[in-house]
Protein backbone atom coordinates (compact mmCIF):
# COMPACT_ATOMS: atom_id res chain seq x y z
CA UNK A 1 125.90 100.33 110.40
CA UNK A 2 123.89 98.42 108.56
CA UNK A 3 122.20 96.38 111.79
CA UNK A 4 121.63 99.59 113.55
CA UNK A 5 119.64 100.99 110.75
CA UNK A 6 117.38 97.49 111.02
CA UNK A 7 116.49 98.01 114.47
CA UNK A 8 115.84 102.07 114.12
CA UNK A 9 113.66 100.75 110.90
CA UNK A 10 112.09 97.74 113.33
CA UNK A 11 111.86 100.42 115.83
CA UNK A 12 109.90 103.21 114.10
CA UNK A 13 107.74 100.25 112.05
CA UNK A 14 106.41 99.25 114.99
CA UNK A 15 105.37 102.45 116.97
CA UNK A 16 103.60 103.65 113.74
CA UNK A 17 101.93 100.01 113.77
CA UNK A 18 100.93 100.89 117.70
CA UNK A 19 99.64 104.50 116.98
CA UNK A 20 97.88 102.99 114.21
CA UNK A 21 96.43 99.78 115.79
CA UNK A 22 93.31 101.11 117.49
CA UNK A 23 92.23 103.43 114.63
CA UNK A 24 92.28 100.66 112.28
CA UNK A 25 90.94 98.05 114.49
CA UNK A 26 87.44 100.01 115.29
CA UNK A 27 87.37 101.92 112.35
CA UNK A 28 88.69 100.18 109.39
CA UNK A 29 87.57 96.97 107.10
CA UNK A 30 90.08 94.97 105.87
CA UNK A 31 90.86 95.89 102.93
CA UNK A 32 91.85 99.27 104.29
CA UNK A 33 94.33 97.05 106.26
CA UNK A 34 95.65 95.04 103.69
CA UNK A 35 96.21 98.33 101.65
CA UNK A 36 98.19 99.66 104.55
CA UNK A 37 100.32 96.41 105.31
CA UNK A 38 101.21 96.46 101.51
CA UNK A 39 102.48 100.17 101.37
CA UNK A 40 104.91 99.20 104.57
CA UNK A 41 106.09 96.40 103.05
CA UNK A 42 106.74 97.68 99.84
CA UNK A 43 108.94 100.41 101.59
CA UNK A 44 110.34 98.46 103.59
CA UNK A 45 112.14 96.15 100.92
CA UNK A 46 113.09 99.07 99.01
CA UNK A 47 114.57 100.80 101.81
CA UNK A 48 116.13 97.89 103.49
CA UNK A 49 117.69 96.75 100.21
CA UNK A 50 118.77 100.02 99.03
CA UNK A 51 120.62 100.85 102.56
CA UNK A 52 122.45 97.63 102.08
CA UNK A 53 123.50 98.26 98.77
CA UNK A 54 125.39 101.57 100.33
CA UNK A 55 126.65 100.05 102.89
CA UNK A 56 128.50 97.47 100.92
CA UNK A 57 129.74 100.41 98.84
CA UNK A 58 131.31 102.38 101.37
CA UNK A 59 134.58 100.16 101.47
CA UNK A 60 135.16 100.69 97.29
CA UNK A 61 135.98 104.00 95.76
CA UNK A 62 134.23 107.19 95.72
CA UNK A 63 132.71 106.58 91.96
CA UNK A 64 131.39 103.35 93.08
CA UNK A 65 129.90 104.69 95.67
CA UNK A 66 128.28 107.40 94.10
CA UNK A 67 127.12 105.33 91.31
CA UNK A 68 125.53 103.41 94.02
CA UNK A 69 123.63 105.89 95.77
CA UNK A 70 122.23 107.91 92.98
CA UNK A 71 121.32 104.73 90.90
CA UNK A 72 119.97 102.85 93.88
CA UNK A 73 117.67 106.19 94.23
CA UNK A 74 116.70 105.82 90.53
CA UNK A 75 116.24 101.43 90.72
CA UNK A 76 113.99 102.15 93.91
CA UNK A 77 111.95 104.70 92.54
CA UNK A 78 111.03 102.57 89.60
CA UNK A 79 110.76 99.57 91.15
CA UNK A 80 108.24 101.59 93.23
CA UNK A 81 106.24 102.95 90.41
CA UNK A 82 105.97 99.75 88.84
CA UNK A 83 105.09 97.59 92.08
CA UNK A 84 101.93 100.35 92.51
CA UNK A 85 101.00 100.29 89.27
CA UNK A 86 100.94 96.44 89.37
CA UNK A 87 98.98 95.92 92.83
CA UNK A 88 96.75 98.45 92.44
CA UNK A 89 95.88 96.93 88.66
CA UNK A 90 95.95 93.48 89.73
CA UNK A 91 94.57 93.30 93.19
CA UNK A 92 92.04 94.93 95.37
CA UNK A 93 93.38 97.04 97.53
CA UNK A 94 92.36 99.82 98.90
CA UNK A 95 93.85 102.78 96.50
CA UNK A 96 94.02 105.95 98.95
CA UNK A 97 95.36 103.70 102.20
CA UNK A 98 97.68 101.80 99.88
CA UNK A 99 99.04 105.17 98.51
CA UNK A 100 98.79 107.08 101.78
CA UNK A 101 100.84 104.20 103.81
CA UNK A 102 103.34 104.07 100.87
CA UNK A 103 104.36 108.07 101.15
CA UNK A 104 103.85 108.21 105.15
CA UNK A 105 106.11 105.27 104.94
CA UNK A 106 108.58 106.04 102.34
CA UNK A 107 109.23 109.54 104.30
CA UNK A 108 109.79 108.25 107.44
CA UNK A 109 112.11 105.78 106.05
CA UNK A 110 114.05 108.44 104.06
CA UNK A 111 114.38 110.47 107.41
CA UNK A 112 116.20 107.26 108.75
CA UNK A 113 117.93 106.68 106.12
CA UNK A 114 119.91 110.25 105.91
């Protein structure tokens, strides 16, 4: 389960990378780039680690699972909030294309992931 939801996630990454690549290549600097790249990635680890973490939970019991999902939910979200609140303190992103890339991102992801 766990490989096929890599390749769906390596799947839909790229084609939003290949609607995206000539917009940003004529029309964006850099840093509107680098803002971008750091929103997929973000939600990318946090979605990649948190779709593990249920899929190693599936063979225990029901409360274990459970436990799993719904604090995995709760783990992600703050390690979320904390990881934006850090790069966008500490670094010089781009704000609105860092933010933007994160949701568009984080909701295709969740689609995936359900």
């Amino acid at each position: 389960m766990f490989p096929a939801f890599l390749k769906m996630m390596g799947i839909t990454t790229g084609i939003a990378w290949g609607v995206m690549a000539i917009p940003l290549y004529y029309l964006a600097e850099p840093v509107i780039v680098w803002g971008i790249l750091a929103g997929c990635i973000l939600a990318v680890f946090c979605f990649t680690t948190g779709f593990y973490a249920v899929c190693r939970s599936f063979q225990r019991s029901f409360r274990t699972l459970m436990i799993t999902i719904f604090g995995g939910m709760l783990v992600r979200l703050v390690l979320i909030g904390v990881m934006f609140i850090l790069l966008v303190n500490l670094t010089s992103l781009h704000v609105v294309s860092f933010l933007v890339s994160l949701l568009g991102f984080y909701v295709v992801y969740l689609t995936i992931e359900l």
